[in-house]
Protein backbone atom coordinates (compact mmCIF):
# COMPACT_ATOMS: atom_id res chain seq x y z
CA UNK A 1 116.91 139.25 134.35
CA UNK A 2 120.66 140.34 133.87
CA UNK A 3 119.15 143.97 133.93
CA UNK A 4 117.76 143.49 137.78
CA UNK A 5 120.43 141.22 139.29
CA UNK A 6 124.18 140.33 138.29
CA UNK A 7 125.41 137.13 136.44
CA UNK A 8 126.81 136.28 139.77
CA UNK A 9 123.94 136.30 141.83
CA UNK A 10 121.61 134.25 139.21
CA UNK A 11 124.64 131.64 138.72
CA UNK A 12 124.12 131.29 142.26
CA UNK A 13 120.42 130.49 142.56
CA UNK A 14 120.50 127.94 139.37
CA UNK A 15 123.05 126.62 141.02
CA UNK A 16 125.44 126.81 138.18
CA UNK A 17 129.17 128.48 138.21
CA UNK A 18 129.71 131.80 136.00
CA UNK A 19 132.43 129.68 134.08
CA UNK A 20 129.89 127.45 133.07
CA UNK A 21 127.12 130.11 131.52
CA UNK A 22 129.88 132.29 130.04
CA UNK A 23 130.64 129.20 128.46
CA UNK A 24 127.29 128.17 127.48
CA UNK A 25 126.35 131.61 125.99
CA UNK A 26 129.58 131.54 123.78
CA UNK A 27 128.56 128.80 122.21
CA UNK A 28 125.35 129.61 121.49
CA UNK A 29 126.28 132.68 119.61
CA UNK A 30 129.30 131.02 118.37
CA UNK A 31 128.64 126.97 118.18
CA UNK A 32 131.56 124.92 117.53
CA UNK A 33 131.84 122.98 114.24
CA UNK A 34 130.36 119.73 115.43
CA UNK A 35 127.22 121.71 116.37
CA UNK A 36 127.36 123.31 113.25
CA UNK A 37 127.52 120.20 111.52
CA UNK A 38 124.79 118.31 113.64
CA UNK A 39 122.36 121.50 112.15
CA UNK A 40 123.53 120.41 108.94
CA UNK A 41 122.82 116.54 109.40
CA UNK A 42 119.55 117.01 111.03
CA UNK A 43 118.09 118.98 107.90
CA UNK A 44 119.29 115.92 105.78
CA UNK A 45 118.08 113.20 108.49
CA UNK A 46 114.28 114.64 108.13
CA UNK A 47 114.39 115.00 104.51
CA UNK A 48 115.41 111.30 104.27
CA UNK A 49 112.76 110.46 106.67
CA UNK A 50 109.86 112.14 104.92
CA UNK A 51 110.97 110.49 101.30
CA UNK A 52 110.87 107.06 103.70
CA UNK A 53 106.98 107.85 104.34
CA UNK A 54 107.97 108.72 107.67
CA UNK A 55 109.23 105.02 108.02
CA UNK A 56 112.87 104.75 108.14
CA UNK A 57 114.90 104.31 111.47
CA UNK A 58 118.50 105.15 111.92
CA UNK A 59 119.89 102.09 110.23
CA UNK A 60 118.38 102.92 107.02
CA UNK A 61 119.09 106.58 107.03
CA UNK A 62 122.57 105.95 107.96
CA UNK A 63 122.40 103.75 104.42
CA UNK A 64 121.13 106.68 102.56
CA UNK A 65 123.72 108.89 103.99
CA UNK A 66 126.66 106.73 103.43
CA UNK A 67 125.08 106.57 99.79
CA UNK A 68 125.64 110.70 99.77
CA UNK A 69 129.35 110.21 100.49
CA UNK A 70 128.31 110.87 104.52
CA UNK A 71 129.71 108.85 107.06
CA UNK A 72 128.17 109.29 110.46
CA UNK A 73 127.86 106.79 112.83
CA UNK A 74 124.08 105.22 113.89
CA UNK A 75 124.17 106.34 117.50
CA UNK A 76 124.74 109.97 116.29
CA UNK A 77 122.06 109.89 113.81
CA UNK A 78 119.76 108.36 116.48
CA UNK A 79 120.16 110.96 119.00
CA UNK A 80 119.57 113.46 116.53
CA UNK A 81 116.27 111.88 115.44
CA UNK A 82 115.19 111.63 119.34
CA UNK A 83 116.10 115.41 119.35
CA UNK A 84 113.67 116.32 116.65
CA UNK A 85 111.25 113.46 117.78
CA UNK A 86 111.11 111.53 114.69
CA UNK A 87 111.70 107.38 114.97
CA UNK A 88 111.56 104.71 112.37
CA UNK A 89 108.46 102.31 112.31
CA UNK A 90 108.53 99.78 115.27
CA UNK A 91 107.81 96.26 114.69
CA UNK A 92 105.38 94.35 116.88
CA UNK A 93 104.17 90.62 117.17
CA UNK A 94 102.16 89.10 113.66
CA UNK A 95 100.39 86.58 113.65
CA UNK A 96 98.67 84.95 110.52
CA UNK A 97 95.49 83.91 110.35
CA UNK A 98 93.88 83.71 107.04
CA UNK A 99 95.23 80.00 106.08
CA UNK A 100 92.32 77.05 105.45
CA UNK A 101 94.17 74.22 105.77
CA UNK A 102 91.29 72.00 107.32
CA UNK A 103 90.39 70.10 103.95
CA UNK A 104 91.39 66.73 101.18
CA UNK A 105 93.26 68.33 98.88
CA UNK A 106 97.12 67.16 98.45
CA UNK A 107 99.95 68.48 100.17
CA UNK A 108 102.98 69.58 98.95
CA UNK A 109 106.14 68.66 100.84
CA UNK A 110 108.04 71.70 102.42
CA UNK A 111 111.01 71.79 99.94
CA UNK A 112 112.53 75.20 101.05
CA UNK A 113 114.74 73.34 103.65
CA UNK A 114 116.36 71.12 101.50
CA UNK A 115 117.05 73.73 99.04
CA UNK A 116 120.73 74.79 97.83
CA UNK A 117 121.57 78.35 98.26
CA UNK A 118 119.35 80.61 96.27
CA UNK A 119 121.45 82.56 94.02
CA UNK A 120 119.23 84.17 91.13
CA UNK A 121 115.79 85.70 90.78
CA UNK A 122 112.92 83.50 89.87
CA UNK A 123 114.40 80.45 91.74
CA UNK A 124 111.77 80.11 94.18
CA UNK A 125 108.74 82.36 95.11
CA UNK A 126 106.40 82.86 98.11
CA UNK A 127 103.13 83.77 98.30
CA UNK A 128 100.60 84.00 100.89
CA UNK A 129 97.35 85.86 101.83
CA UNK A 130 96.55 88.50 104.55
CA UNK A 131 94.00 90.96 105.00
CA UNK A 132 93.19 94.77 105.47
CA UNK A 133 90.35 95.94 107.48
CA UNK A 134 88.10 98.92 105.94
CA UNK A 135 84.86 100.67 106.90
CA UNK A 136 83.35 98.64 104.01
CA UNK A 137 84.72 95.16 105.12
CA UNK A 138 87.78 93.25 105.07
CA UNK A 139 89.88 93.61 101.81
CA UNK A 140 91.83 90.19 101.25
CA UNK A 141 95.43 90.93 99.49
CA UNK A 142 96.99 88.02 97.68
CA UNK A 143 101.08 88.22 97.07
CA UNK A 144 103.84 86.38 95.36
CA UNK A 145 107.10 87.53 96.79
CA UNK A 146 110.59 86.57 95.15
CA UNK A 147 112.95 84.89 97.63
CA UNK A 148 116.44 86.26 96.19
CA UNK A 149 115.67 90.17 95.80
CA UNK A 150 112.95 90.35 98.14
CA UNK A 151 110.45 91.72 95.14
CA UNK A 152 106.98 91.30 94.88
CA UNK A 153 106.03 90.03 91.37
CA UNK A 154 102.00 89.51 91.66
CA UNK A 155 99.75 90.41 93.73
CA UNK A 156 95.44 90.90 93.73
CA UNK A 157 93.05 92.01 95.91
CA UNK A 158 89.23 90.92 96.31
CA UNK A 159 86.55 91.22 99.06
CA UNK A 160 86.52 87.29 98.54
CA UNK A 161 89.34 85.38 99.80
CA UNK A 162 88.97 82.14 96.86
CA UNK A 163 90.82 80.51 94.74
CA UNK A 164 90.37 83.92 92.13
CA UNK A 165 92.18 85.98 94.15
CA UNK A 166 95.40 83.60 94.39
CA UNK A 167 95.16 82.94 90.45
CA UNK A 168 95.41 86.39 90.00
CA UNK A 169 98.09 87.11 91.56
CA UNK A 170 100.06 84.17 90.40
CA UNK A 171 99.01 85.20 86.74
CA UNK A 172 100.43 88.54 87.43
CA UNK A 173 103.58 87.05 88.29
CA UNK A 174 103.65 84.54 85.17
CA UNK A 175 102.93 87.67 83.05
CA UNK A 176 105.66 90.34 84.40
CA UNK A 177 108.97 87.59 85.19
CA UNK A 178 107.69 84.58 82.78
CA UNK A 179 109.91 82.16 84.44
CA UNK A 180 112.08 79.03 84.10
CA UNK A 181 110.88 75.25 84.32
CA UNK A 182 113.34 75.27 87.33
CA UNK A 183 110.81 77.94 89.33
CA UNK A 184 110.45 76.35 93.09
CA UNK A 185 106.81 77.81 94.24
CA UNK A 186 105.94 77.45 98.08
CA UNK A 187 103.04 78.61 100.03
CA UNK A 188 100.92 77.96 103.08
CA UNK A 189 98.44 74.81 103.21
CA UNK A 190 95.91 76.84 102.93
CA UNK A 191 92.83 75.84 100.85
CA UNK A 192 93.13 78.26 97.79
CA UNK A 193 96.77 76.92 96.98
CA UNK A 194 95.96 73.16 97.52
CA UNK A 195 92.93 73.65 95.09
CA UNK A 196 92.82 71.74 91.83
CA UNK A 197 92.39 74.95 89.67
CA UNK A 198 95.92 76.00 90.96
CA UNK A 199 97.57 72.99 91.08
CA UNK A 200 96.36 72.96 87.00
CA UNK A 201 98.23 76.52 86.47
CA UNK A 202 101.15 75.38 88.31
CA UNK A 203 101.67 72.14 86.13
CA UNK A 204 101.14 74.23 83.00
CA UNK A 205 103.95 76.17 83.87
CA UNK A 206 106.22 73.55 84.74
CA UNK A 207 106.74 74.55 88.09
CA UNK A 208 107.38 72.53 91.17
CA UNK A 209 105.07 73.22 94.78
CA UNK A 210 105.99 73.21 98.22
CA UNK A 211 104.04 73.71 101.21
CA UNK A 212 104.97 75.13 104.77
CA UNK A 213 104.46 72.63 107.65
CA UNK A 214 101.33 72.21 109.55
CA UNK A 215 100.57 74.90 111.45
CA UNK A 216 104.18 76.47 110.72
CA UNK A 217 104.12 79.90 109.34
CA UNK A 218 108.17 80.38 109.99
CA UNK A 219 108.26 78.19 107.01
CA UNK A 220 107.07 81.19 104.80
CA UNK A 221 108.95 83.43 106.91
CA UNK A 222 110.01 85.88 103.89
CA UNK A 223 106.59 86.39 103.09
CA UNK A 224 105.16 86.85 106.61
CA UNK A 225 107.72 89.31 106.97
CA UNK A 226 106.73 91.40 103.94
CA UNK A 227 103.40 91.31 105.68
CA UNK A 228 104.45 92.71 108.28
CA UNK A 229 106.20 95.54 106.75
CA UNK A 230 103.36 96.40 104.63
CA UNK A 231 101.21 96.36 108.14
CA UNK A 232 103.20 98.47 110.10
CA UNK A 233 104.14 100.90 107.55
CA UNK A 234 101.23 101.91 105.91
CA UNK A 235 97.67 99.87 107.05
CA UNK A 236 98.18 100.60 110.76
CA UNK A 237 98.38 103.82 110.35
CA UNK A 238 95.61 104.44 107.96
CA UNK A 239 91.81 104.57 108.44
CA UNK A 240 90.58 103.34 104.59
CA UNK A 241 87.20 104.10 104.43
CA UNK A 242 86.43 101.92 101.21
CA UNK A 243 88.26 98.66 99.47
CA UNK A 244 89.13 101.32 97.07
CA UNK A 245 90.85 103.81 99.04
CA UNK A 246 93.09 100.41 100.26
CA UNK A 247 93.63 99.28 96.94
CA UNK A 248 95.18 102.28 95.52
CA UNK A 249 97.63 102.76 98.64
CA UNK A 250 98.44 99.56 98.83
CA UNK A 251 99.30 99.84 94.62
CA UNK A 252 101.28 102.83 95.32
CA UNK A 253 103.19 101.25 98.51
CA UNK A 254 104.09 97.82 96.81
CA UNK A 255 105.02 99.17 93.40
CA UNK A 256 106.06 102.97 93.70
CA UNK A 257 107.72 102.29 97.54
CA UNK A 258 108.70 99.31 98.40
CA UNK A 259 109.80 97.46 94.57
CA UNK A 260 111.53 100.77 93.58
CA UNK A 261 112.43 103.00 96.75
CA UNK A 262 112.41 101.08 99.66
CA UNK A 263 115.99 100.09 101.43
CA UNK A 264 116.05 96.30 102.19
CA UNK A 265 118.58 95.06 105.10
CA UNK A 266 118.63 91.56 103.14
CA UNK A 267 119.62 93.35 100.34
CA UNK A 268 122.78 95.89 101.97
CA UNK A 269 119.89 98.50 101.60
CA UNK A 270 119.03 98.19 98.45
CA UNK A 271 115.75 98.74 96.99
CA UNK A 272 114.66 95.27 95.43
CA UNK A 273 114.25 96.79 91.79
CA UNK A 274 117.85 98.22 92.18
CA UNK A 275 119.69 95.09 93.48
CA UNK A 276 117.83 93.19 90.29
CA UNK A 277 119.37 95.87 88.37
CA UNK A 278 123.31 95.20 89.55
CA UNK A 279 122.73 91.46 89.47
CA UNK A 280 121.07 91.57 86.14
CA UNK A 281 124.32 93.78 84.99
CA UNK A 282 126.78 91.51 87.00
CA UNK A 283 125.39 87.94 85.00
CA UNK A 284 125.63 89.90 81.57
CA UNK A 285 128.92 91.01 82.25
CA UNK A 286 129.85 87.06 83.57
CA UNK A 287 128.31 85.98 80.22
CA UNK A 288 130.26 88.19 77.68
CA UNK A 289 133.53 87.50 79.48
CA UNK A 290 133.81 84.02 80.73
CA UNK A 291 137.19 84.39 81.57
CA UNK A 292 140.28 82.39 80.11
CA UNK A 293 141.56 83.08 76.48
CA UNK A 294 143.62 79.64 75.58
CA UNK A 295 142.58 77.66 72.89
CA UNK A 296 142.99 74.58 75.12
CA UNK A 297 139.87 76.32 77.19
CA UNK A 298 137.59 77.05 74.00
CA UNK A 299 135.11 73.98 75.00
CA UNK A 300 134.81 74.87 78.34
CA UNK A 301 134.31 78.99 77.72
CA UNK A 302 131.87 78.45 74.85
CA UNK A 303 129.98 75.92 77.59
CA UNK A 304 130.10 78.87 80.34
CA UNK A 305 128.94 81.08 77.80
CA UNK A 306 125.96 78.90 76.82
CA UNK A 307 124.83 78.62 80.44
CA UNK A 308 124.74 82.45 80.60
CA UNK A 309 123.03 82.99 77.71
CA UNK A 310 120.30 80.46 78.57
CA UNK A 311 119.93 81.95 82.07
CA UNK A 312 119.95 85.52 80.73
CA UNK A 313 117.14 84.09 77.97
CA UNK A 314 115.37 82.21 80.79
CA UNK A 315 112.45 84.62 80.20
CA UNK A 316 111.80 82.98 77.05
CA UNK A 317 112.36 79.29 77.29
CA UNK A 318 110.32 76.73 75.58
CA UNK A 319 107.30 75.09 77.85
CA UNK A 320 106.36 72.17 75.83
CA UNK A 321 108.34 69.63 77.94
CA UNK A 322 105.82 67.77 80.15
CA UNK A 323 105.10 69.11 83.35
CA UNK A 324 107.08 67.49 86.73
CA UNK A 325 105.67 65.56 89.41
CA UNK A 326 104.47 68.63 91.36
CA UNK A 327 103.90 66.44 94.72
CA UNK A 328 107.00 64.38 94.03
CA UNK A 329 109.68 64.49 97.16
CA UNK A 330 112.79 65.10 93.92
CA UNK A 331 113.26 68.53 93.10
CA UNK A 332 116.24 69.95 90.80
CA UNK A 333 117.37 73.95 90.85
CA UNK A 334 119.99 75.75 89.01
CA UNK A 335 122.06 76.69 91.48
């Protein structure tokens, strides 16, 4: 159009002053270091969002930035995410609904309140059941979720939601972290935890139940929230046309993704296997150095020591003392 009519005359019908396109079109064929830079940071803002499964909102990239030696604030980063219309996963409203609790087996009390502050894995898991709609039928996924790094250490999956499916995953969970006596379990009321069959594998191990409040899911909170994660980032936006096609997603998102990859808030964005990793390092490193080198302090160090090495060796601690009270209202934890 500059070939037909002057600068001066289209300025005036776009209503815009020459000063202000002259200095437009310089920077657009010289842009200024911050747009240089925002080029830059959106490249690395949609590579971290595809390696996120297209999940990750600006909190979490700003994590994985700051991780690169990049500090950029979370407003920035947003704006340049609504520029190339990308947006992390939204959360909406869940609501559970695959808890039996309408039958005479015992209760457990609900002894996650009264708990001290959780400060080790395999302390106290959650578990819980939800399910996954397919063309072939609902797929019922059983989990058992640890409360300190946010990890899931068993899981199963059936087209039957039973007492199997629950044992399964619990077994899984036995297997892979084989726990201490001191292992706080809690679940909902539902029918397949309450059973006898499970109460039997839970006295075997020496562990100690708890159950949410009636008709209370906040109680299990940590678990519903996994849940939710697992619905909104992957099974709402998927169309599994068999059980099978679920079950092999849902493998890779628990134990590829979320275990290994995924950033957790809870955990300063951490993935779950990597904050086990720095605690596991951080207790070794307690339990070679103690602290304190006086003579007068040998009892005490050599007693520090032997609590680290028995926590440390708590994967391989005798069972053969008689199982607790698993409906009793006492409960003890290493703290």
């Amino acid at each position: 159009m500059k070939s037909e009519h002057s600068v001066g005359f289209l300025c005036e019908c776009f209503d815009v002053s020459p000063s202000g396109y002259y200095a437009w079109s310089k920077c657009r064929s010289n842009p200024c270091q911050r747009v240089r830079t925002d080029q830059e940071l959106k490249v690395q803002i949609l590579d971290i969002y595809k390696q996120s499964r297209q999940t990750y909102g600006a909190p979490r990239i700003q994590a994985r930035l700051l991780e690169q030696g990049r500090h950029h604030g979370r407003n920035r980063i947003g704006r340049l995410m609504r520029e190339q219309r990308i947006c992390g996963r939204q959360r909406r409203r869940y609501r559970p609904r695959t808890t039996d609790s309408n039958h005479d087996h015992p209760i457990a009390p609900n002894r996650l309140a009264d708990l001290p502050v959780i400060t080790r894995t395999d302390q106290v898991w959650v578990a819980d059941i939800t399910y996954v709609q397919t063309a072939q039928g609902w797929l019922y996924l059983a989990g058992v979720l640890d409360r300190h790094s946010r990890r899931i250490v068993g899981w199963a999956m059936s087209s039957r939601i039973d007492t199997e499916l629950v044992l399964k995953a619990w077994n899984m969970a036995l297997c892979h972290r084989q726990p201490a006596r001191e292992l706080l379990f809690h679940s909902d009321r539902g029918v397949q935890y309450a059973s006898a069959q499970f109460r039997e594998n839970l006295a075997r191990a020496g562990v100690t139940a708890s159950m949410s409040r009636k008709a209370n899911c906040y109680d299990n909170a940590t678990m519903e929230s996994f849940w939710s994660t697992l619905k909104i980032e992957l099974v709402y936006r998927r169309k599994f046309a068999s059980r099978q096609q679920a079950q092999c997603e849902i493998f890779d998102y628990i134990e590829v993704f979320y275990n290994r990859q995924r950033a957790h808030s809870a955990l300063g964005y951490r993935s779950p296997e990597q904050f086990e990793r720095e605690q596991n390092a951080k207790n070794k490193s307690i339990a070679a150095h103690p602290g304190g080198a006086s003579d007068s302090q040998g009892g005490a160090q050599q007693g520090t020591r032997a609590r680290g090495e028995q926590y440390l060796d708590g994967q391989t601690r005798s069972r053969t003392m008689a199982p607790p009270d698993l409906f009793s209202n006492e409960i003890t934890l290493e703290s």
